[in-house]
PDB file of N, CA and C in Angstrom:
ATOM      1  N   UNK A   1       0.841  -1.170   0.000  1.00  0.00           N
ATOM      2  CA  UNK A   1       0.000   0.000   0.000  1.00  0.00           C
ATOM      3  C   UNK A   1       0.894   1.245   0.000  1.00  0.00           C
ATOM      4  N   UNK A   2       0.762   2.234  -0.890  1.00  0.00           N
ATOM      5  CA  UNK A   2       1.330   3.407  -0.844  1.00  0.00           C
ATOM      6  C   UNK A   2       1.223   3.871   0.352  1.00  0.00           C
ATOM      7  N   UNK A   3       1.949   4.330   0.685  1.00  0.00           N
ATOM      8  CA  UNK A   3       1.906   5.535   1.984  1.00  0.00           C
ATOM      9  C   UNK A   3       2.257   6.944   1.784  1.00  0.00           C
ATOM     10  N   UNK A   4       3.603   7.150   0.796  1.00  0.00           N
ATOM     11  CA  UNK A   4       4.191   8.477   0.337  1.00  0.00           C
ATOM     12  C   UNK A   4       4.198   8.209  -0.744  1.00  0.00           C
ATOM     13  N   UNK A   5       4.541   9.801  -1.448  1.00  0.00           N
ATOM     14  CA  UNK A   5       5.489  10.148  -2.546  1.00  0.00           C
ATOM     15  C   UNK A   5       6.036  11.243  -2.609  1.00  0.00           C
ATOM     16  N   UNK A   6       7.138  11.460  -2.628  1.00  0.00           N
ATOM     17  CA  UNK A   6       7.773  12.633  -2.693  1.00  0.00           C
ATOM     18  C   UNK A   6       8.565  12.353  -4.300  1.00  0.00           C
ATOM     19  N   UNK A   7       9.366  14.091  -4.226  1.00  0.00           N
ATOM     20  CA  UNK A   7      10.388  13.907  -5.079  1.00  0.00           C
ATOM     21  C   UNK A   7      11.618  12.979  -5.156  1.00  0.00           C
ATOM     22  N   UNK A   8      12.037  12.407  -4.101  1.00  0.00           N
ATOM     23  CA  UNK A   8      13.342  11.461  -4.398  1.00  0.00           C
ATOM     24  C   UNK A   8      13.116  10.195  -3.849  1.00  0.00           C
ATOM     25  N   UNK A   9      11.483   9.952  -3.246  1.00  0.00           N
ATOM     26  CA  UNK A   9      11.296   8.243  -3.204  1.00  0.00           C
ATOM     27  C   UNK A   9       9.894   8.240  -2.925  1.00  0.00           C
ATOM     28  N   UNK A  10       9.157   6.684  -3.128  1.00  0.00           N
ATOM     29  CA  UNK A  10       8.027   6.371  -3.034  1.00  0.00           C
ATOM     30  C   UNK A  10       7.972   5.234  -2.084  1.00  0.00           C
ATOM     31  N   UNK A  11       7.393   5.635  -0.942  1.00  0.00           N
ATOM     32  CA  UNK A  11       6.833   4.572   0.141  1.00  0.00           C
ATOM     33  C   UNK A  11       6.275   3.808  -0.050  1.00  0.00           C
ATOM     34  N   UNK A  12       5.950   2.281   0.660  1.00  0.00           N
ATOM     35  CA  UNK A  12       5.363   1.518   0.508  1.00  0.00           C
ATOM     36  C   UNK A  12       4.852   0.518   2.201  1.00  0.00           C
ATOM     37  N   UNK A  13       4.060   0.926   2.542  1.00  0.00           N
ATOM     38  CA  UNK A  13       4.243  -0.013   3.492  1.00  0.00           C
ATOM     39  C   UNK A  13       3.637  -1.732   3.590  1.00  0.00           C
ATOM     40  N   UNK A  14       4.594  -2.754   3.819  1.00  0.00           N
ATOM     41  CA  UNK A  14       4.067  -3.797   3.519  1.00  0.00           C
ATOM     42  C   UNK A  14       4.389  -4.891   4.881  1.00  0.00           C
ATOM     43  N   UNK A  15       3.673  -6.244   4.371  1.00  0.00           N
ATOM     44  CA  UNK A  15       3.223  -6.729   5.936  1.00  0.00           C
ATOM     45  C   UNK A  15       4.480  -8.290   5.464  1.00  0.00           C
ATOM     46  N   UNK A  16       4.939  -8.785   6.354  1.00  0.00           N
ATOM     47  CA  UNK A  16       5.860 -10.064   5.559  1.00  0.00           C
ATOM     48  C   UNK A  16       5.835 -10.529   7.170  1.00  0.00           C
ATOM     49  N   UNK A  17       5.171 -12.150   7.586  1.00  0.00           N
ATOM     50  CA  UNK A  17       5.451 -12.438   8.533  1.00  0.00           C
ATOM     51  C   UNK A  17       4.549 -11.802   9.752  1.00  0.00           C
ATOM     52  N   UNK A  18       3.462 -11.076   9.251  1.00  0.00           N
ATOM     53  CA  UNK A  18       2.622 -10.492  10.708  1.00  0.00           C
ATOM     54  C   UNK A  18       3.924  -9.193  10.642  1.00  0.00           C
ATOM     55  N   UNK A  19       4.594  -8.936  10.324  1.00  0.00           N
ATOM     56  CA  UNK A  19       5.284  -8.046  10.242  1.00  0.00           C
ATOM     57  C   UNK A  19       4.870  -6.548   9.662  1.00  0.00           C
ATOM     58  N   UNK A  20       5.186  -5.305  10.190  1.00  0.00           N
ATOM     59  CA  UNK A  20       5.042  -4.056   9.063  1.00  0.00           C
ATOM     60  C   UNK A  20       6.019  -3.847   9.022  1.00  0.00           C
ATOM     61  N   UNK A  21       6.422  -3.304   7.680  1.00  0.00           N
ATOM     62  CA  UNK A  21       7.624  -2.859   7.263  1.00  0.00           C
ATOM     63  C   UNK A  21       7.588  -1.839   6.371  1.00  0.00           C
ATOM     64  N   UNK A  22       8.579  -0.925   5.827  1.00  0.00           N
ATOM     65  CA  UNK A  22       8.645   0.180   4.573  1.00  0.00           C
ATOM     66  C   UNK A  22       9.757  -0.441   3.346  1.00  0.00           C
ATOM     67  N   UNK A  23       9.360  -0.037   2.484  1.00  0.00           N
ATOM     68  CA  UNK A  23       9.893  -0.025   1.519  1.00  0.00           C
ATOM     69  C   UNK A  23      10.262   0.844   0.639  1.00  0.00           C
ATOM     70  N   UNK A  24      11.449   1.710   0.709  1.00  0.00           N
ATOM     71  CA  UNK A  24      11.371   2.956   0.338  1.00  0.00           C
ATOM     72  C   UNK A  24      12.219   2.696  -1.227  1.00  0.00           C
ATOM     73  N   UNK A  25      11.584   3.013  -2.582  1.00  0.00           N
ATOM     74  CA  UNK A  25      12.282   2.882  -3.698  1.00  0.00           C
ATOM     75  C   UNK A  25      12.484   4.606  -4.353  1.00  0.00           C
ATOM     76  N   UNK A  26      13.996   4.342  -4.495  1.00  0.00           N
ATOM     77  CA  UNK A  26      14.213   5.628  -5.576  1.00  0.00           C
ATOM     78  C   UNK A  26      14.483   5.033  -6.599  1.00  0.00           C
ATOM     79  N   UNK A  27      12.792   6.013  -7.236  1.00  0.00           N
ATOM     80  CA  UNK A  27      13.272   6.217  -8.906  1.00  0.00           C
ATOM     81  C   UNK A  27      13.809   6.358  -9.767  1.00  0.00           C
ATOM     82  N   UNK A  28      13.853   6.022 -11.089  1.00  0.00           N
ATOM     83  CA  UNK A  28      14.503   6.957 -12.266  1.00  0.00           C
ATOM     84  C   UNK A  28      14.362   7.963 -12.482  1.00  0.00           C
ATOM     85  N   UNK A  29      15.147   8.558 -12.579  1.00  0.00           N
ATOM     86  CA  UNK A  29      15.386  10.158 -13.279  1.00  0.00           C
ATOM     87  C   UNK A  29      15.284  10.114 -14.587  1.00  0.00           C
ATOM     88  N   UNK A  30      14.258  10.669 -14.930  1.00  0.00           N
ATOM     89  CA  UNK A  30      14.832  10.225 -16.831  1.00  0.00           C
ATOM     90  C   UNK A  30      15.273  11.456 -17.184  1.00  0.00           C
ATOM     91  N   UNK A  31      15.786  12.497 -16.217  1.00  0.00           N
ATOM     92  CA  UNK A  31      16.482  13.463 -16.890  1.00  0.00           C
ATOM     93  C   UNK A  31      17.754  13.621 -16.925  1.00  0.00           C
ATOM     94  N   UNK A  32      18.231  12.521 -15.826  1.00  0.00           N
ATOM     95  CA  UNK A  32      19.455  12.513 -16.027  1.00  0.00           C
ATOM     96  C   UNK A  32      19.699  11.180 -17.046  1.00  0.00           C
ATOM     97  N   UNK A  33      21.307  11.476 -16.747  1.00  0.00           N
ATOM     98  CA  UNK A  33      22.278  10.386 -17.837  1.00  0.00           C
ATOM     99  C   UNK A  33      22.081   9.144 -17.098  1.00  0.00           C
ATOM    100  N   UNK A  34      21.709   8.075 -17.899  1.00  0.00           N
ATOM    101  CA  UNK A  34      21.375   6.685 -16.542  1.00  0.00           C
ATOM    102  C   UNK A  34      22.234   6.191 -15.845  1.00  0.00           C
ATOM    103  N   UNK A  35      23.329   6.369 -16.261  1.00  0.00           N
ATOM    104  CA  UNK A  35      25.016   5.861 -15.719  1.00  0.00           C
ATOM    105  C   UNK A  35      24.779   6.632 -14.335  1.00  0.00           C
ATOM    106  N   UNK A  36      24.513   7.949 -14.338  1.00  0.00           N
ATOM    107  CA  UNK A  36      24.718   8.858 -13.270  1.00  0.00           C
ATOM    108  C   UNK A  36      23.878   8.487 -12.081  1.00  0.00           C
ATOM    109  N   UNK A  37      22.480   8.212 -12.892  1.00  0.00           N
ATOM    110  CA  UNK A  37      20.789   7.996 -12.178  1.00  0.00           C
ATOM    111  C   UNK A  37      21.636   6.788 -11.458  1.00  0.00           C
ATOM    112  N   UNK A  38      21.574   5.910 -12.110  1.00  0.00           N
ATOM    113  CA  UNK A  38      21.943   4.609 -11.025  1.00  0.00           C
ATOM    114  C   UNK A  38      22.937   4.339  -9.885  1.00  0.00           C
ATOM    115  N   UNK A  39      23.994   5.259 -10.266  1.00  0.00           N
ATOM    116  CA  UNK A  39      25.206   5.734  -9.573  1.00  0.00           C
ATOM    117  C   UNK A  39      24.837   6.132  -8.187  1.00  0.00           C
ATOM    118  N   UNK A  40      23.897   7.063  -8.164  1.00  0.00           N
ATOM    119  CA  UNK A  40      23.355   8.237  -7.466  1.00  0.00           C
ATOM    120  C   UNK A  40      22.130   7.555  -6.430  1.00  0.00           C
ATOM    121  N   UNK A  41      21.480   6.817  -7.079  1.00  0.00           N
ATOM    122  CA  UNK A  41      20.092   6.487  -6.545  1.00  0.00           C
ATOM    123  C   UNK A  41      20.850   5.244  -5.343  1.00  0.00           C
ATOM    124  N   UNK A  42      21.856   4.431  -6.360  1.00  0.00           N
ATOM    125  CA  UNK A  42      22.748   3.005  -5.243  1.00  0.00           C
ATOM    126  C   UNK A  42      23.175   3.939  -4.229  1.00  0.00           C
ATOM    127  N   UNK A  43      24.099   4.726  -4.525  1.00  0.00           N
ATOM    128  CA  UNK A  43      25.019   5.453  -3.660  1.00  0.00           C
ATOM    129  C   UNK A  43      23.798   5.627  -2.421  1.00  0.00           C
ATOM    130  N   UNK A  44      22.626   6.919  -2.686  1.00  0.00           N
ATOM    131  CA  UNK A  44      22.160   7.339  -1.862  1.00  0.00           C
ATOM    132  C   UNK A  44      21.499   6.356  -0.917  1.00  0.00           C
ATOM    133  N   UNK A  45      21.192   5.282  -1.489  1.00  0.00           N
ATOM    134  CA  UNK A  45      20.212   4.409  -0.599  1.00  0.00           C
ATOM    135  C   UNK A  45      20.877   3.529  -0.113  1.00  0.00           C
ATOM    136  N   UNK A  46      22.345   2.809   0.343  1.00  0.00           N
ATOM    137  CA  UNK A  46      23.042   2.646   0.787  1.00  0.00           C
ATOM    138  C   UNK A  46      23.475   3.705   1.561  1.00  0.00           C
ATOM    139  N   UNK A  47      23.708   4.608   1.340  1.00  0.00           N
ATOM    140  CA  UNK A  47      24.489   6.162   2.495  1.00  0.00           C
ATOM    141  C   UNK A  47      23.001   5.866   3.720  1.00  0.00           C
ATOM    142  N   UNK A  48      22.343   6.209   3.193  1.00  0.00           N
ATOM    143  CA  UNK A  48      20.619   6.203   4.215  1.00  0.00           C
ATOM    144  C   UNK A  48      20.901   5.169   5.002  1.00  0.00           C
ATOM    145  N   UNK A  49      21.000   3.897   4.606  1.00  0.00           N
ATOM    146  CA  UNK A  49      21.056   2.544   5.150  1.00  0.00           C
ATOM    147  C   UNK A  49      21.787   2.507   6.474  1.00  0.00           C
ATOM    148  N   UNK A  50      23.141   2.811   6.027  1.00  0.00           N
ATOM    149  CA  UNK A  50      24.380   3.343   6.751  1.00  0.00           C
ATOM    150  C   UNK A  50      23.875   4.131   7.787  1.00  0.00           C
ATOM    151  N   UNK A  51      23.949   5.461   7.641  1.00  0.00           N
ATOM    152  CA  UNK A  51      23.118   6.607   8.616  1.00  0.00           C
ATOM    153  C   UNK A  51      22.392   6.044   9.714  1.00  0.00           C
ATOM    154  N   UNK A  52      20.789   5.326   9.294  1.00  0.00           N
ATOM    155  CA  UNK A  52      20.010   4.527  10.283  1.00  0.00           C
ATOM    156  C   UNK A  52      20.646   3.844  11.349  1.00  0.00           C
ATOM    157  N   UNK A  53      21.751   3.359  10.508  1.00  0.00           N
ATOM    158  CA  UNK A  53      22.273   2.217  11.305  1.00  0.00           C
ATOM    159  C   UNK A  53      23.139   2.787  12.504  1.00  0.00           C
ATOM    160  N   UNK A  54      23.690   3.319  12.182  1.00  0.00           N
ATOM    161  CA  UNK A  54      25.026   4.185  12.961  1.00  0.00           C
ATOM    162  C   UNK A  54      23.673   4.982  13.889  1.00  0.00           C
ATOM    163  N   UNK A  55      22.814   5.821  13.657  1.00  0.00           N
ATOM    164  CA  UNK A  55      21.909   5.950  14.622  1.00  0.00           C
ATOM    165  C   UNK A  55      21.564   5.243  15.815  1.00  0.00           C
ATOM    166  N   UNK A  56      20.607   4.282  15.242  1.00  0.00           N
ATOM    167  CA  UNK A  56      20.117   2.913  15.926  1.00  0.00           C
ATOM    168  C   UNK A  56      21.632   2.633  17.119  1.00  0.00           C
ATOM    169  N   UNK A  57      22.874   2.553  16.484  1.00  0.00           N
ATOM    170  CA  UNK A  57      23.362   2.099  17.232  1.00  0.00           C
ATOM    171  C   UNK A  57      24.231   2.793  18.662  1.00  0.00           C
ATOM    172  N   UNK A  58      23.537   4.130  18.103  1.00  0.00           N
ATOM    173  CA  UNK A  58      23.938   5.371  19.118  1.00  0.00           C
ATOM    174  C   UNK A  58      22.919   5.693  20.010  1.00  0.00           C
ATOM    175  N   UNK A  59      21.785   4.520  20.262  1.00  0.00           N
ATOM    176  CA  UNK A  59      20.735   4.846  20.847  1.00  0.00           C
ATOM    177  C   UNK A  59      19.723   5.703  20.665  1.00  0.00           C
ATOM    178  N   UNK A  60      19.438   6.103  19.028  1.00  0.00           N
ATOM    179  CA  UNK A  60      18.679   6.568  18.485  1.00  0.00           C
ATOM    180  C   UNK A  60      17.177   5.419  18.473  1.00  0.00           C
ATOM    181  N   UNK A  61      15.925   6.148  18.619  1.00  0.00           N
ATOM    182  CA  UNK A  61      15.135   5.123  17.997  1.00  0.00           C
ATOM    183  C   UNK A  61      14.609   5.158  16.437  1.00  0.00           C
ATOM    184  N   UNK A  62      15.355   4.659  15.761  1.00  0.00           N
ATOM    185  CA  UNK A  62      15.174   4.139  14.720  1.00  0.00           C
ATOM    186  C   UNK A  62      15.219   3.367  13.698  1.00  0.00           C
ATOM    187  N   UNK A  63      14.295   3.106  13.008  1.00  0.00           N
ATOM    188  CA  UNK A  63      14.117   1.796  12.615  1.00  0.00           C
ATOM    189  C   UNK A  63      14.734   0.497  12.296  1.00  0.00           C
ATOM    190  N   UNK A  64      15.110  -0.486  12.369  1.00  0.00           N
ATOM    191  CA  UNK A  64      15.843  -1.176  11.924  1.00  0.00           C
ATOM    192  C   UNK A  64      15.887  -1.753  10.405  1.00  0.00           C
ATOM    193  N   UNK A  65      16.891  -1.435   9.764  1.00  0.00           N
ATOM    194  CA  UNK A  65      17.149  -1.975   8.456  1.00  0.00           C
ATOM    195  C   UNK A  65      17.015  -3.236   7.999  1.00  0.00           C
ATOM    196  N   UNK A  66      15.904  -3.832   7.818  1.00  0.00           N
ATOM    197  CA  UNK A  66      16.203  -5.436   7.164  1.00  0.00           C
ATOM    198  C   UNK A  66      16.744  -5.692   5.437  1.00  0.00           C
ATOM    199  N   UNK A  67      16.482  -4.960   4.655  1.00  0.00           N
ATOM    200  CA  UNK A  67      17.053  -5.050   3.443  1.00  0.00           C
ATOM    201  C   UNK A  67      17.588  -3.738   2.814  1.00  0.00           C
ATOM    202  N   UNK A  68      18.995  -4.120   2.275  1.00  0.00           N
ATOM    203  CA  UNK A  68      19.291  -3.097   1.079  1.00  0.00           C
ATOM    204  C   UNK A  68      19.569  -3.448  -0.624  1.00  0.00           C
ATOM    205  N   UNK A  69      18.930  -2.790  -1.286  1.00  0.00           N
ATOM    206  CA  UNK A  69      19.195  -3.331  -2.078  1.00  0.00           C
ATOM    207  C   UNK A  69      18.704  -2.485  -3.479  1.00  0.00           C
ATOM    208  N   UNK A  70      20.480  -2.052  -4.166  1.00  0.00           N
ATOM    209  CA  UNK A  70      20.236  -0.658  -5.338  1.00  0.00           C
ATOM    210  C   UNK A  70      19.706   0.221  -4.901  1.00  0.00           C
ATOM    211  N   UNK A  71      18.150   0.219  -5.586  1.00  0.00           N
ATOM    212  CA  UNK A  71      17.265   1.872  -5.298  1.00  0.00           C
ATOM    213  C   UNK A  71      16.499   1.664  -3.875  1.00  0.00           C
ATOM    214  N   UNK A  72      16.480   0.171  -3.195  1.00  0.00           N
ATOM    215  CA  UNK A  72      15.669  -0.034  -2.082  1.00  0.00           C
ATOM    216  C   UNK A  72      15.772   0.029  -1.214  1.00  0.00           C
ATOM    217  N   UNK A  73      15.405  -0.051  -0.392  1.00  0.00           N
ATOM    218  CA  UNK A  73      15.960   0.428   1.573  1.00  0.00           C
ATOM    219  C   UNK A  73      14.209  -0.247   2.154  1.00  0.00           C
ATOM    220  N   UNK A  74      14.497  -1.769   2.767  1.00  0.00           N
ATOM    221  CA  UNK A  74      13.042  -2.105   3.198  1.00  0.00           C
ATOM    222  C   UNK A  74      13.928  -2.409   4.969  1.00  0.00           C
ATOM    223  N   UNK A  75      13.062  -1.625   5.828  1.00  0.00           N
ATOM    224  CA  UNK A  75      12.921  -1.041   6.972  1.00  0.00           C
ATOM    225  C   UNK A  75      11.498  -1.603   8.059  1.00  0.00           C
ATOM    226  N   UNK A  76      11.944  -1.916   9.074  1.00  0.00           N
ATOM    227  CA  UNK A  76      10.544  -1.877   9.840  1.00  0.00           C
ATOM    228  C   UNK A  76      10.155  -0.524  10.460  1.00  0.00           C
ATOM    229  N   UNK A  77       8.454  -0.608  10.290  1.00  0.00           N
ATOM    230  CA  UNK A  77       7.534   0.641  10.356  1.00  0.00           C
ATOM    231  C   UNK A  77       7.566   0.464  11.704  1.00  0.00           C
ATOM    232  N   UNK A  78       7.828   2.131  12.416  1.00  0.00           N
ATOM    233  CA  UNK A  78       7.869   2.651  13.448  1.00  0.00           C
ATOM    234  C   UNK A  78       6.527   3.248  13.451  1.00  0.00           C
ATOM    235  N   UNK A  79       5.989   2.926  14.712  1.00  0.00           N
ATOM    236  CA  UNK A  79       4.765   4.152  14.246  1.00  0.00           C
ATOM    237  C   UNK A  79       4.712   5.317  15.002  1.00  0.00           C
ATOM    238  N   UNK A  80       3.804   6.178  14.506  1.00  0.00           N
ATOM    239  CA  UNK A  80       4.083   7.799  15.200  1.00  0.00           C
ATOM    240  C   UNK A  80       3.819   8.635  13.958  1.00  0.00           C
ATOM    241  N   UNK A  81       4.004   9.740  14.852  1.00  0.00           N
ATOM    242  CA  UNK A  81       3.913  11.012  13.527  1.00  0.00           C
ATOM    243  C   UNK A  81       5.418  11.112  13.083  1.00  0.00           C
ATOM    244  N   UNK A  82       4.943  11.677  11.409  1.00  0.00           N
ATOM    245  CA  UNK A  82       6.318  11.883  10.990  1.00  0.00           C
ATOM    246  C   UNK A  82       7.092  12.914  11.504  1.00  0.00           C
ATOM    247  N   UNK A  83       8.222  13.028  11.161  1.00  0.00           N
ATOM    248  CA  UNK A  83       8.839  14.290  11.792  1.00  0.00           C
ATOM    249  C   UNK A  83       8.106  15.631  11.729  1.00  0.00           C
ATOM    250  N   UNK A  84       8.050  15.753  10.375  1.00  0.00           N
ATOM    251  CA  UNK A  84       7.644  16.958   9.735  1.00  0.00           C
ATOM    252  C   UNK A  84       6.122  17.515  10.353  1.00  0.00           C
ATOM    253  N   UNK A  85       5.513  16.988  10.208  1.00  0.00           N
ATOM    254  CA  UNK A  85       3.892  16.787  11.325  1.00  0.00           C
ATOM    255  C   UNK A  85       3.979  17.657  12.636  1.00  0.00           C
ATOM    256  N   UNK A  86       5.484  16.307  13.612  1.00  0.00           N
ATOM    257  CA  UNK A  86       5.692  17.023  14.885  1.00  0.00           C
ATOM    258  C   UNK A  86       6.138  18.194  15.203  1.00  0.00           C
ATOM    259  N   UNK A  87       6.956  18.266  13.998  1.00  0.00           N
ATOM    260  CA  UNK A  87       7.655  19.713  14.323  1.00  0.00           C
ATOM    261  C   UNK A  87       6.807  20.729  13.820  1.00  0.00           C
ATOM    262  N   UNK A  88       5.858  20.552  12.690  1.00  0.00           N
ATOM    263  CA  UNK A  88       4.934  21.969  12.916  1.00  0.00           C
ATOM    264  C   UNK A  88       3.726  22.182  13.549  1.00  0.00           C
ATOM    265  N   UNK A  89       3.241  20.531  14.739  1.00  0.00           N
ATOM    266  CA  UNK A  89       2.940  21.142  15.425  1.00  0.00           C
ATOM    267  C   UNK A  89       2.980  21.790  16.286  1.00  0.00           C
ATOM    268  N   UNK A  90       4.834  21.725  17.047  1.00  0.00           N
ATOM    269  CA  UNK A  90       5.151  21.893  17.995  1.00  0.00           C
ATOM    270  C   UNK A  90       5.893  23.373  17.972  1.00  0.00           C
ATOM    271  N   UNK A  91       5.625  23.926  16.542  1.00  0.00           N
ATOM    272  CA  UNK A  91       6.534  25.396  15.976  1.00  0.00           C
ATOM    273  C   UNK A  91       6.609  26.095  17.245  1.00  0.00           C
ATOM    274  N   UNK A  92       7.608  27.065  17.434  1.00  0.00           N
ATOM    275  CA  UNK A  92       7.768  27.852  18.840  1.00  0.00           C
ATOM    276  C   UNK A  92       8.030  26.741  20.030  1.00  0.00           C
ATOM    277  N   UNK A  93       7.860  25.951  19.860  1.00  0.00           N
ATOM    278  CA  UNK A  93       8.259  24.831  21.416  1.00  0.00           C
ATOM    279  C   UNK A  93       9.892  24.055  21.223  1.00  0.00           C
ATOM    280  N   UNK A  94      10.817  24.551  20.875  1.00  0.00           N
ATOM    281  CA  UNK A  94      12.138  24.383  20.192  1.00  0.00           C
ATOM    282  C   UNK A  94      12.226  23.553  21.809  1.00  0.00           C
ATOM    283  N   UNK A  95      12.819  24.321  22.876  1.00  0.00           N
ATOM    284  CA  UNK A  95      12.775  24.071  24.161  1.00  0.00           C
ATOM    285  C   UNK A  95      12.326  23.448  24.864  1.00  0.00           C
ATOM    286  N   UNK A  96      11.086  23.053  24.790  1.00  0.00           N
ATOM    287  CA  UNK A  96      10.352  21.695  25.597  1.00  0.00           C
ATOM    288  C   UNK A  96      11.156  20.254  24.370  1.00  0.00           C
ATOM    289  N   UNK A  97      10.962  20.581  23.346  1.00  0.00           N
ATOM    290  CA  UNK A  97      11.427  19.507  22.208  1.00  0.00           C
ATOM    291  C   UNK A  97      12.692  19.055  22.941  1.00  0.00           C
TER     292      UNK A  97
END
């Protein structure tokens, strides 16, 4: 089931095992050169992968990575509001945050 779409990936949340999980795929660019697109899209979704992880393991809560793979990054679903949500509802509350 869709969940997002933005400009640099499309959500998916899916169930494997009684499980929820995300599936985050970056697209093609068809405006760029494809050598570059693919370059760019591996690179980034591996760097992400990485990031989470090094989080998670700094006592961040976040999600754990179960697959990487090229444009994919499949993740278990945390639930909650997204960032973006919390922080404008919480605009002016920098300090309690």
């Amino acid at each position: 089931m869709l969940l997002s779409s933005g400009a640099e990936a499309v959500i998916y949340i899916e169930e494997l095992m009684g499980r929820k999980l995300i599936r985050k795929i970056r697209p093609r660019k068809g405006y760029r050169v494809s050598e570059l697109d693919e370059k760019l899209r591996r690179s980034r979704t591996r760097k992400e992968a990485r990031l989470i992880h090094t989080a998670r393991m700094g006592g961040v809560n976040a999600p754990a990575v179960i697959d990487v793979h090229e444009d994919q990054l499949v993740m278990e679903f945390v639930e909650g509001k997204r960032l973006d949500v919390f922080l404008k509802e919480n605009e002016g509350e920098e300090k309690r945050v």
